[in-house]
C-alpha atoms as a PDB file:
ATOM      1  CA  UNK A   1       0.027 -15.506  -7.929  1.00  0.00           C
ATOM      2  CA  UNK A   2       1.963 -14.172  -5.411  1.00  0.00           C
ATOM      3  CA  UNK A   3       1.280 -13.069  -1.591  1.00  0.00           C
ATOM      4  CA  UNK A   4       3.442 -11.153   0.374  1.00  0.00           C
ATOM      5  CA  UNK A   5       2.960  -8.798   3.599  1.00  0.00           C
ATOM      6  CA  UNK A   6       4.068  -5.977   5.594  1.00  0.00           C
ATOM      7  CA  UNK A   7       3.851  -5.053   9.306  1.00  0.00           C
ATOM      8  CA  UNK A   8       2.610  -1.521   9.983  1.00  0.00           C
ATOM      9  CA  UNK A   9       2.460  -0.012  13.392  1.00  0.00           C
ATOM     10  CA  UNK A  10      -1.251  -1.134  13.441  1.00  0.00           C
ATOM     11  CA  UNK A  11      -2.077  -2.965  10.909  1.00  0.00           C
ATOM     12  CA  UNK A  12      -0.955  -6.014   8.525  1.00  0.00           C
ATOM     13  CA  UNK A  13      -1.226  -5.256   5.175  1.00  0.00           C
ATOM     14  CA  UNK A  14      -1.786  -8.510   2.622  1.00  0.00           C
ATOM     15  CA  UNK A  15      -0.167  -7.500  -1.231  1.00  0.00           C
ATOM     16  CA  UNK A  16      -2.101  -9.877  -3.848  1.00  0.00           C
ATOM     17  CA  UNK A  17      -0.573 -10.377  -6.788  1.00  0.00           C
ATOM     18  CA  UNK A  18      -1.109 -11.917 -10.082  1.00  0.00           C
ATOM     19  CA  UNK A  19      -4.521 -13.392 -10.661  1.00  0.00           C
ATOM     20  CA  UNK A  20      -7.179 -14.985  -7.938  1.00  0.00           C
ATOM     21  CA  UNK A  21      -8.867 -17.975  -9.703  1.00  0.00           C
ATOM     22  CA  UNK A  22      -9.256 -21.450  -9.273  1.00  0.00           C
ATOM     23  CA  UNK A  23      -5.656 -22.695 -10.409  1.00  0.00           C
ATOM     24  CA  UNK A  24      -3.727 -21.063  -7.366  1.00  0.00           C
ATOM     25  CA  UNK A  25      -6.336 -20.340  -4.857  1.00  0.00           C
ATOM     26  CA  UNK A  26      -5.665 -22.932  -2.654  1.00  0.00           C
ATOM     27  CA  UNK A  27      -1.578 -21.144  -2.391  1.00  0.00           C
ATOM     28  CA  UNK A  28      -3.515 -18.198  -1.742  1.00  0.00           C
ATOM     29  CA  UNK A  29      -5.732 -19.457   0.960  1.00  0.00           C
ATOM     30  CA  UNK A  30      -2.721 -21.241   3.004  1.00  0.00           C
ATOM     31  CA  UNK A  31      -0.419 -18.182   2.262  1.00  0.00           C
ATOM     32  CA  UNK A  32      -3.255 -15.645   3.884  1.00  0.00           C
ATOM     33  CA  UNK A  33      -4.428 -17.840   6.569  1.00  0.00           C
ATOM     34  CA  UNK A  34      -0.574 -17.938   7.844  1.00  0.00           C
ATOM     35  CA  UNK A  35       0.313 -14.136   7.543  1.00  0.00           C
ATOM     36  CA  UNK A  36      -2.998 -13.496   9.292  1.00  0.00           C
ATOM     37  CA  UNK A  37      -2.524 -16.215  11.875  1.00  0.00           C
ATOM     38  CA  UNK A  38       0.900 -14.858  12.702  1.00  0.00           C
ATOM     39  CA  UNK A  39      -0.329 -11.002  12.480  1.00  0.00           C
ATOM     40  CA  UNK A  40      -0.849  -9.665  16.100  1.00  0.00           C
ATOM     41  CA  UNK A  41      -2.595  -6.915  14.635  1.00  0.00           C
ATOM     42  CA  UNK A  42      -6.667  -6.364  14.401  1.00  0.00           C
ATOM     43  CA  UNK A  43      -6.865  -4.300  11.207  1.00  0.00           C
ATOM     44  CA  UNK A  44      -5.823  -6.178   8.078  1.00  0.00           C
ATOM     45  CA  UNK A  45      -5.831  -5.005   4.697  1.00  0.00           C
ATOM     46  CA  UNK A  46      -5.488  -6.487   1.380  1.00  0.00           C
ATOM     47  CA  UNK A  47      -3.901  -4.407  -0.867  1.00  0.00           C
ATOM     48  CA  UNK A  48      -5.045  -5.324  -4.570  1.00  0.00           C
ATOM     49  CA  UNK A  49      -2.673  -2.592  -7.002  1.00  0.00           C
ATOM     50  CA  UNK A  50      -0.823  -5.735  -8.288  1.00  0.00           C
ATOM     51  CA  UNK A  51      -3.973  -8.454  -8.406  1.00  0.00           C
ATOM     52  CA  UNK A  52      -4.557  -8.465 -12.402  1.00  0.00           C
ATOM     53  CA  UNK A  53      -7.438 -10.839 -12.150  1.00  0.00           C
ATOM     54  CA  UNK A  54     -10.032 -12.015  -9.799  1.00  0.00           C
ATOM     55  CA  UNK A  55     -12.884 -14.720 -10.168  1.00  0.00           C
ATOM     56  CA  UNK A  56     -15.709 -16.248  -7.773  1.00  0.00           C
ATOM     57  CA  UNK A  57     -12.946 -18.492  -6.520  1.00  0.00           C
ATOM     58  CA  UNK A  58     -11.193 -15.487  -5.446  1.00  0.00           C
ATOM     59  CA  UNK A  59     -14.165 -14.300  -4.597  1.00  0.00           C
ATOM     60  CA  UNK A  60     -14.831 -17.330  -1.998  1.00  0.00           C
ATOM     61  CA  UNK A  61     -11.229 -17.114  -0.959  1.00  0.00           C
ATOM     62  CA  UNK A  62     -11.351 -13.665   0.696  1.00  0.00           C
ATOM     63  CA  UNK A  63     -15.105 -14.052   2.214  1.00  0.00           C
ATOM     64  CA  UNK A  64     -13.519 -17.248   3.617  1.00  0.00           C
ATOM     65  CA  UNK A  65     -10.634 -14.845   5.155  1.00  0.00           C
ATOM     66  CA  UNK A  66     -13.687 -12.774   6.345  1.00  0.00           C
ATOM     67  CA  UNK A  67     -15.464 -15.666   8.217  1.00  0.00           C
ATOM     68  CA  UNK A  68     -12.046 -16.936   9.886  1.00  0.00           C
ATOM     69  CA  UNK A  69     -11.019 -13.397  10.845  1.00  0.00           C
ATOM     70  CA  UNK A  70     -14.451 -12.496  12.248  1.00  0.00           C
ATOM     71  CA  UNK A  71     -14.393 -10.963  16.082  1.00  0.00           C
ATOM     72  CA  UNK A  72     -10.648 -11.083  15.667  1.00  0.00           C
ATOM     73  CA  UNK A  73      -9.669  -8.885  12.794  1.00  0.00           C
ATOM     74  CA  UNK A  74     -11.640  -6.238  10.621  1.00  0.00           C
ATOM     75  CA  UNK A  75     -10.564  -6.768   7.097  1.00  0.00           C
ATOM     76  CA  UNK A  76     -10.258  -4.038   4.719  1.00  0.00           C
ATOM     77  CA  UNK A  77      -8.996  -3.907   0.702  1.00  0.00           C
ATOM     78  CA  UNK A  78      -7.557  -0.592  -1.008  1.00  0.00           C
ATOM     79  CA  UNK A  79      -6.068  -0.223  -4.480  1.00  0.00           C
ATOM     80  CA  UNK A  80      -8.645  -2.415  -6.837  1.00  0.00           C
ATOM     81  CA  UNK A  81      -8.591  -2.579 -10.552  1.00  0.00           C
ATOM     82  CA  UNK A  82     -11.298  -0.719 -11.896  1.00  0.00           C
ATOM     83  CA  UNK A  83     -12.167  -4.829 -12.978  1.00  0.00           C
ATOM     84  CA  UNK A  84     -11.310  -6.111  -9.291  1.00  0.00           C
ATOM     85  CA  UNK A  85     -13.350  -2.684  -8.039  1.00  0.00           C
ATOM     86  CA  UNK A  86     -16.511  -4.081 -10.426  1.00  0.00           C
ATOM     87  CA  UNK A  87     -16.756  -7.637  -9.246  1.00  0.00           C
ATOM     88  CA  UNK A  88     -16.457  -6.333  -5.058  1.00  0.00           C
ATOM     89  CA  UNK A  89     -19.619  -3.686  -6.415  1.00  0.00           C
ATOM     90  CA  UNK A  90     -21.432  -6.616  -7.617  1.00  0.00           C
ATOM     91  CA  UNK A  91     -20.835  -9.433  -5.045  1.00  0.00           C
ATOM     92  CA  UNK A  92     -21.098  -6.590  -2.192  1.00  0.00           C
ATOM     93  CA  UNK A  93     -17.733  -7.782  -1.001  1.00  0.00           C
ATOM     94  CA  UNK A  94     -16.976  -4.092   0.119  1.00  0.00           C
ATOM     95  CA  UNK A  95     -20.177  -4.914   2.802  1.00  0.00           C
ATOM     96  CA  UNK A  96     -17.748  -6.977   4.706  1.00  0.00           C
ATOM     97  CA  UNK A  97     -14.586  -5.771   3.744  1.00  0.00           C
ATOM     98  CA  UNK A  98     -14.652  -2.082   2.642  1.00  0.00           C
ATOM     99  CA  UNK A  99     -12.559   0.188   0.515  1.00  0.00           C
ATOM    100  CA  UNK A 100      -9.865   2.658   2.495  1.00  0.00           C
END
């Protein structure tokens, strides 16, 4: 897994990539929390192109993201796997954090 970010002119955008399960979601968790905590900017967004796999711990990673970030940031996610695009469908993930 690996988590790296980029500064736009107004937002932050997350890159997630590897695979989201329980054996490195605690590096993803502390990685996120600091590039958000440092971000000045409201609008985040996770890009997923790279993020080969995703379970519920990944799932509980980014809806933990959502409850830190709430009334500070608005999270959004672009570029899912057609598997990654599946599991937001069926958890309703894209309710909180929706596709661009």
């Amino acid at each position: 897994m690996e988590v790296i970010s980029k500064q736009e002119s107004d937002k932050t955008i997350i890159y997630l990539m590897g695979e989201l399960d329980n054996h490195n979601a605690d590096y993803a968790r502390t990685k996120i929390d600091d590039i958000m905590a440092q971000s000045l900017k409201r609008i985040v967004v996770f890009d997923l192109k790279l993020l080969s796999f995703m379970d519920s711990t990944g799932i509980g990673v980014l809806i933990g993201r959502y409850k830190k970030a709430k009334g500070k940031q608005q999270l959004f996610v672009k570029n899912p796997s057609r598997t990654v695009d599946k599991i937001f469908l069926m958890s309703g993930l894209y309710d909180i954090m929706p596709k661009v």
